[in-house]
Protein backbone atom coordinates (compact mmCIF):
# COMPACT_ATOMS: atom_id res chain seq x y z
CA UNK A 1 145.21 84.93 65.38
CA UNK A 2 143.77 83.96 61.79
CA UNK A 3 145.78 82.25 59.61
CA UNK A 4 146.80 84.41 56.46
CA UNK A 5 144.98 84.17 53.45
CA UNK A 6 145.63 83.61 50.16
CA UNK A 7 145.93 85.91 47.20
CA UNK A 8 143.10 85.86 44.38
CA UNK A 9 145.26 84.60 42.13
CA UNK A 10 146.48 82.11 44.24
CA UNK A 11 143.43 80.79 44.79
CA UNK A 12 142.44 80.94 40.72
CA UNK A 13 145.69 78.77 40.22
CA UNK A 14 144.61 76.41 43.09
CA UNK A 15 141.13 76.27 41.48
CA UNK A 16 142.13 75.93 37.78
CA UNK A 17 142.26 72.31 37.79
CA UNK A 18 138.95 70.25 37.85
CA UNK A 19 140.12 67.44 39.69
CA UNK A 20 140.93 69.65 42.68
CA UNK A 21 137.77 71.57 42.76
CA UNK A 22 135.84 68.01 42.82
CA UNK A 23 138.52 67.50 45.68
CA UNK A 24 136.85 70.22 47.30
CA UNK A 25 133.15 68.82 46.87
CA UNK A 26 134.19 65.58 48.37
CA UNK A 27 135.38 67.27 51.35
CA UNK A 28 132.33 69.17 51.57
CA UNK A 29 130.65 66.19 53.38
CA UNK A 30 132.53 68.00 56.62
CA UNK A 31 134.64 63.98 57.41
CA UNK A 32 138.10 64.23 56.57
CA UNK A 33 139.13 61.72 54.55
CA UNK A 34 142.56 60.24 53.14
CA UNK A 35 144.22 60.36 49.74
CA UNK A 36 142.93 56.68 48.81
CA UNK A 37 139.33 57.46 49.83
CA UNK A 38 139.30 60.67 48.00
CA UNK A 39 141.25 58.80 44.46
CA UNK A 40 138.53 56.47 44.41
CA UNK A 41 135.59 58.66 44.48
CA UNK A 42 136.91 60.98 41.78
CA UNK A 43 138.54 58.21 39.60
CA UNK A 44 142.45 58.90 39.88
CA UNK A 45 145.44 57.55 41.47
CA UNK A 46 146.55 58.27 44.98
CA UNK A 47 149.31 59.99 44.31
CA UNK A 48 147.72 62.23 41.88
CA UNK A 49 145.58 63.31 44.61
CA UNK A 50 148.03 64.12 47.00
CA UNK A 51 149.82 66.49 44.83
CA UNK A 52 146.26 68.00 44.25
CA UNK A 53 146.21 68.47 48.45
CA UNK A 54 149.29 69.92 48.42
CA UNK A 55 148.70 72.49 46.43
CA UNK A 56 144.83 73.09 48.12
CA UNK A 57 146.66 72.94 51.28
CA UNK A 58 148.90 75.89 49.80
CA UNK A 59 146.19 77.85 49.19
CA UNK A 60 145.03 77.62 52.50
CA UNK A 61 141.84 75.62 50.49
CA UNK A 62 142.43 72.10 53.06
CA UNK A 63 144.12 70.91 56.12
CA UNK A 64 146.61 67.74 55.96
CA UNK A 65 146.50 65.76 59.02
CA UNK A 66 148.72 63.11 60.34
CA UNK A 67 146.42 60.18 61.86
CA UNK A 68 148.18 57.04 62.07
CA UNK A 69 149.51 55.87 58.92
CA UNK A 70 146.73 57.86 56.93
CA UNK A 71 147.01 61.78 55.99
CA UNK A 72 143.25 63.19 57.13
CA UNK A 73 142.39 66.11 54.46
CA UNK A 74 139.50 68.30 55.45
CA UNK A 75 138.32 71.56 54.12
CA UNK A 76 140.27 74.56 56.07
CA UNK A 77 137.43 76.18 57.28
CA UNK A 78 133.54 77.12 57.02
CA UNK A 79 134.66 79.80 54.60
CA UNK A 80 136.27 77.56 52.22
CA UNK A 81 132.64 75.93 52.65
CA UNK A 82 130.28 78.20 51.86
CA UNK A 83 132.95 79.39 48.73
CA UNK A 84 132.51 75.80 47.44
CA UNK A 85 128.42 75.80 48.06
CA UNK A 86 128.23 79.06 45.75
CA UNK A 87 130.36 77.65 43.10
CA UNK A 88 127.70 74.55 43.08
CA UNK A 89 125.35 76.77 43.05
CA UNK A 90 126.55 78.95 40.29
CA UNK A 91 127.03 75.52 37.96
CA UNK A 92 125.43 73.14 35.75
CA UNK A 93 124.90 69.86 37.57
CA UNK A 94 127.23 67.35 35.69
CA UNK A 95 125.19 64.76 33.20
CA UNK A 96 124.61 60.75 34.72
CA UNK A 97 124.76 58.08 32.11
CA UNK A 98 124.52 54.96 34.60
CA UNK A 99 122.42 53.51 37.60
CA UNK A 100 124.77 54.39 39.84
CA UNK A 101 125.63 57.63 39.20
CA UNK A 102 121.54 58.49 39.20
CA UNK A 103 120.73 56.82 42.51
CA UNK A 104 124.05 59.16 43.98
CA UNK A 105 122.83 62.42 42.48
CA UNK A 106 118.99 61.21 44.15
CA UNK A 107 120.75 60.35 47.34
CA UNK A 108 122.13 63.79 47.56
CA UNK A 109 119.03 65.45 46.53
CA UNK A 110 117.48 63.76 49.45
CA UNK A 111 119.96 64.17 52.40
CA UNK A 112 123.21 64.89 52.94
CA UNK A 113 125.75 66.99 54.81
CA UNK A 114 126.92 70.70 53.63
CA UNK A 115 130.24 70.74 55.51
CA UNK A 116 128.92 70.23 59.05
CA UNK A 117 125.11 70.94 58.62
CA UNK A 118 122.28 69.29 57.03
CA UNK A 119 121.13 69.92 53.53
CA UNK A 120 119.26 68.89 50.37
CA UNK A 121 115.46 68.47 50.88
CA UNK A 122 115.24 66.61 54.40
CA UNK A 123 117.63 69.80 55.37
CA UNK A 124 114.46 71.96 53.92
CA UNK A 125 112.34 70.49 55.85
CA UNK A 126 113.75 70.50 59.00
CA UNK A 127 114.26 74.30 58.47
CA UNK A 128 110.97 74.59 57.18
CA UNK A 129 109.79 73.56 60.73
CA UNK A 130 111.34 75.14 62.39
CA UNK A 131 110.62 78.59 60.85
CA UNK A 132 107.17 77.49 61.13
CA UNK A 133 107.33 76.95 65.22
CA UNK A 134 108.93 80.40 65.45
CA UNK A 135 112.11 79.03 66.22
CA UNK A 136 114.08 80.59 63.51
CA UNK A 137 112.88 83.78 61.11
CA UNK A 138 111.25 83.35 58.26
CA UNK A 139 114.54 84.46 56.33
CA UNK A 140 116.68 82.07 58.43
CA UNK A 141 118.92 84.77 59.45
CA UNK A 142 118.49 84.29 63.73
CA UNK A 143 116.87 82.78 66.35
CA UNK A 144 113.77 83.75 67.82
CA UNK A 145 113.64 80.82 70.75
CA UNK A 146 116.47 79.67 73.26
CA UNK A 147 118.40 76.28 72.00
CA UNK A 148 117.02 74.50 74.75
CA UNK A 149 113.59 75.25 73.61
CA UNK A 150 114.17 74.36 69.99
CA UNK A 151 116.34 71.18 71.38
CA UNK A 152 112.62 70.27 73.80
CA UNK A 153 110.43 70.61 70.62
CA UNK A 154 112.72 68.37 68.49
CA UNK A 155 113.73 66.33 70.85
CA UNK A 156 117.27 65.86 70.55
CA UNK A 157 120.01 67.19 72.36
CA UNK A 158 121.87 70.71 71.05
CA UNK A 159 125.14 71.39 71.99
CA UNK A 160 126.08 74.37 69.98
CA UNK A 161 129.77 74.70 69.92
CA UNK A 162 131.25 78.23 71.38
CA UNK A 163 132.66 80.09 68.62
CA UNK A 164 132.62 83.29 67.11
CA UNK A 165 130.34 82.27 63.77
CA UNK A 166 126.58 83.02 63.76
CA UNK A 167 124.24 80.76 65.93
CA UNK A 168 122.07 80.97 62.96
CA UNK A 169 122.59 81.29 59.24
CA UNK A 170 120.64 80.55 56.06
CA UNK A 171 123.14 78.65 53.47
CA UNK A 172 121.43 78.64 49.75
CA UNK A 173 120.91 74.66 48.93
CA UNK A 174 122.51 74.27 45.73
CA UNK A 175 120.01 71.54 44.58
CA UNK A 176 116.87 73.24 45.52
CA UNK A 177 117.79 76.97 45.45
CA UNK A 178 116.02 77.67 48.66
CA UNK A 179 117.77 78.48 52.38
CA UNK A 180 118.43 75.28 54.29
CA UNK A 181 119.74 76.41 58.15
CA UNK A 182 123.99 76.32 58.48
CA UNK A 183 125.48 78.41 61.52
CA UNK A 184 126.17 76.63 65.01
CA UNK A 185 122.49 75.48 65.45
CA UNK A 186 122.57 73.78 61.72
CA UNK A 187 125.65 71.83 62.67
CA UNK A 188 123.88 71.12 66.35
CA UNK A 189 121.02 69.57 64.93
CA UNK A 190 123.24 67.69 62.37
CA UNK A 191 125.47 66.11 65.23
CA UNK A 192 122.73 65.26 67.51
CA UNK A 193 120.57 63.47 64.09
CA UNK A 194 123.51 61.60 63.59
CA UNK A 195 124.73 60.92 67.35
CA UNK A 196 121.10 59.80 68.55
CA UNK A 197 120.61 57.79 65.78
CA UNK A 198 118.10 59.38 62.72
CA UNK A 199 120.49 59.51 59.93
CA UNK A 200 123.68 57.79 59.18
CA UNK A 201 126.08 58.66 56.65
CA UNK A 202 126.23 56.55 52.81
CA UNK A 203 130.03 55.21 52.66
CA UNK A 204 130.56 56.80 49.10
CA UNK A 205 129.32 60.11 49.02
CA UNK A 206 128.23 63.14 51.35
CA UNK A 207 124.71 61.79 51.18
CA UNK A 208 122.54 60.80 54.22
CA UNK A 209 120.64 57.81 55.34
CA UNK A 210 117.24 58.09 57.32
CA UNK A 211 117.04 55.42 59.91
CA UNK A 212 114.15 53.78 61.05
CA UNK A 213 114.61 55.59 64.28
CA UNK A 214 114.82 58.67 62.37
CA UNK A 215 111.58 58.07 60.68
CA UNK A 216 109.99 57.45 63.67
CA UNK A 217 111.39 61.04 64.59
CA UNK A 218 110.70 63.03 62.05
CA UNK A 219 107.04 61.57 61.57
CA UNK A 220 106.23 62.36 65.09
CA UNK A 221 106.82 65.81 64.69
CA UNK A 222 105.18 66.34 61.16
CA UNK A 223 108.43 66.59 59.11
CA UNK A 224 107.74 64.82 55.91
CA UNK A 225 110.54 62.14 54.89
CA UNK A 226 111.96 62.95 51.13
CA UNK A 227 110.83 59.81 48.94
């Protein structure tokens, strides 16, 4: 049985504070991460931030683990995910002033994770071919191949976990405006890139790093490498 949810305005009042929705697009990297981790990447104290989870975690927005010494927030659920996405989506993206802050928002551009799929342009691409090897439908809506035919061409192993969301999905990229693929394949593909060794995740951010055994990958089966 589904956990309740929360009212609307329960969820504006959760979502009225900044701080909390940047909380959220943290999290949307799909690795939970503690109170300290999340302070230092939006700029505030620790303990600011776990009042912020508490009331997310009110509003049914995050989970609050118990790991150790460390509370592990997460977002609750692919909902909460795809909610976040459309907000990016429906926003300005914030100005950069510094070096830093322009190699991040490049970074992300690139590669990186949209809760527990790939996104950005490399996520693009990889949809790209596989709409293009009749895989997946030209709207990225199903599949039109078995997973262990799509997991031969690529060449990495799929696993797609059992549950009840779609095998396939299309999830607007919020940087490019076009579909990049999300559902149980997306995060499939994303696991096995990262388990067999293509990408790697950046420490600071939800952005991904291309390996030299991922370029080797990706080149061999035509999927250009975002520069």
């Amino acid at each position: 049985m589904s956990e309740p949810r929360a009212s609307v305005e329960s969820l504006g009042q959760a979502l009225a504070e900044p701080r909390r929705l940047r909380i959220l697009q943290e999290l949307l990297g799909g690795v939970p991460l503690p109170a300290g981790a999340l302070a230092a990447r939006i700029g505030v104290a620790p303990s600011t931030v776990s009042g912020h989870l508490a009331r997310l975690q009110e509003a049914g927005l995050v989970r609050v683990e118990q790991r150790g010494r460390a509370r592990m927030a997460s977002l609750a659920d692919p909902i909460v995910a795809e909610a976040v996405e459309a907000l990016l989506r429906m926003s300005a993206e914030p100005v950069v002033s510094s070096w830093s802050g322009s190699d991040r928002r490049l970074a992300m551009r690139r590669a990186r994770s949209c809760y527990d799929h790939l996104a950005g342009d490399l996520g693009i691409a990889v949809t790209d071919h596989l709409v293009a090897h009749g895989w997946v439908d030209p709207d990225v809506g199903a599949a039109t191949a078995p997973v262990d035919r799509i997991a031969r061409g690529l060449g990495l192993t799929l696993t797609p976990a059992e549950s009840p969301r779609p095998l396939v999905r299309g999830c607007t990229d919020w940087t490019a405006r076009r579909a990049h693929l999300a559902g149980r394949l997306g995060a499939a593909i994303l696991t096995a890139l990262l388990t067999e060794g293509w990408l790697t995740r950046r420490r600071d951010d939800r952005s991904l790093r291309t390996t030299p055994r991922g370029e080797e990958g990706f080149s061999a089966l035509g999927i250009r490498i975002p520069g």
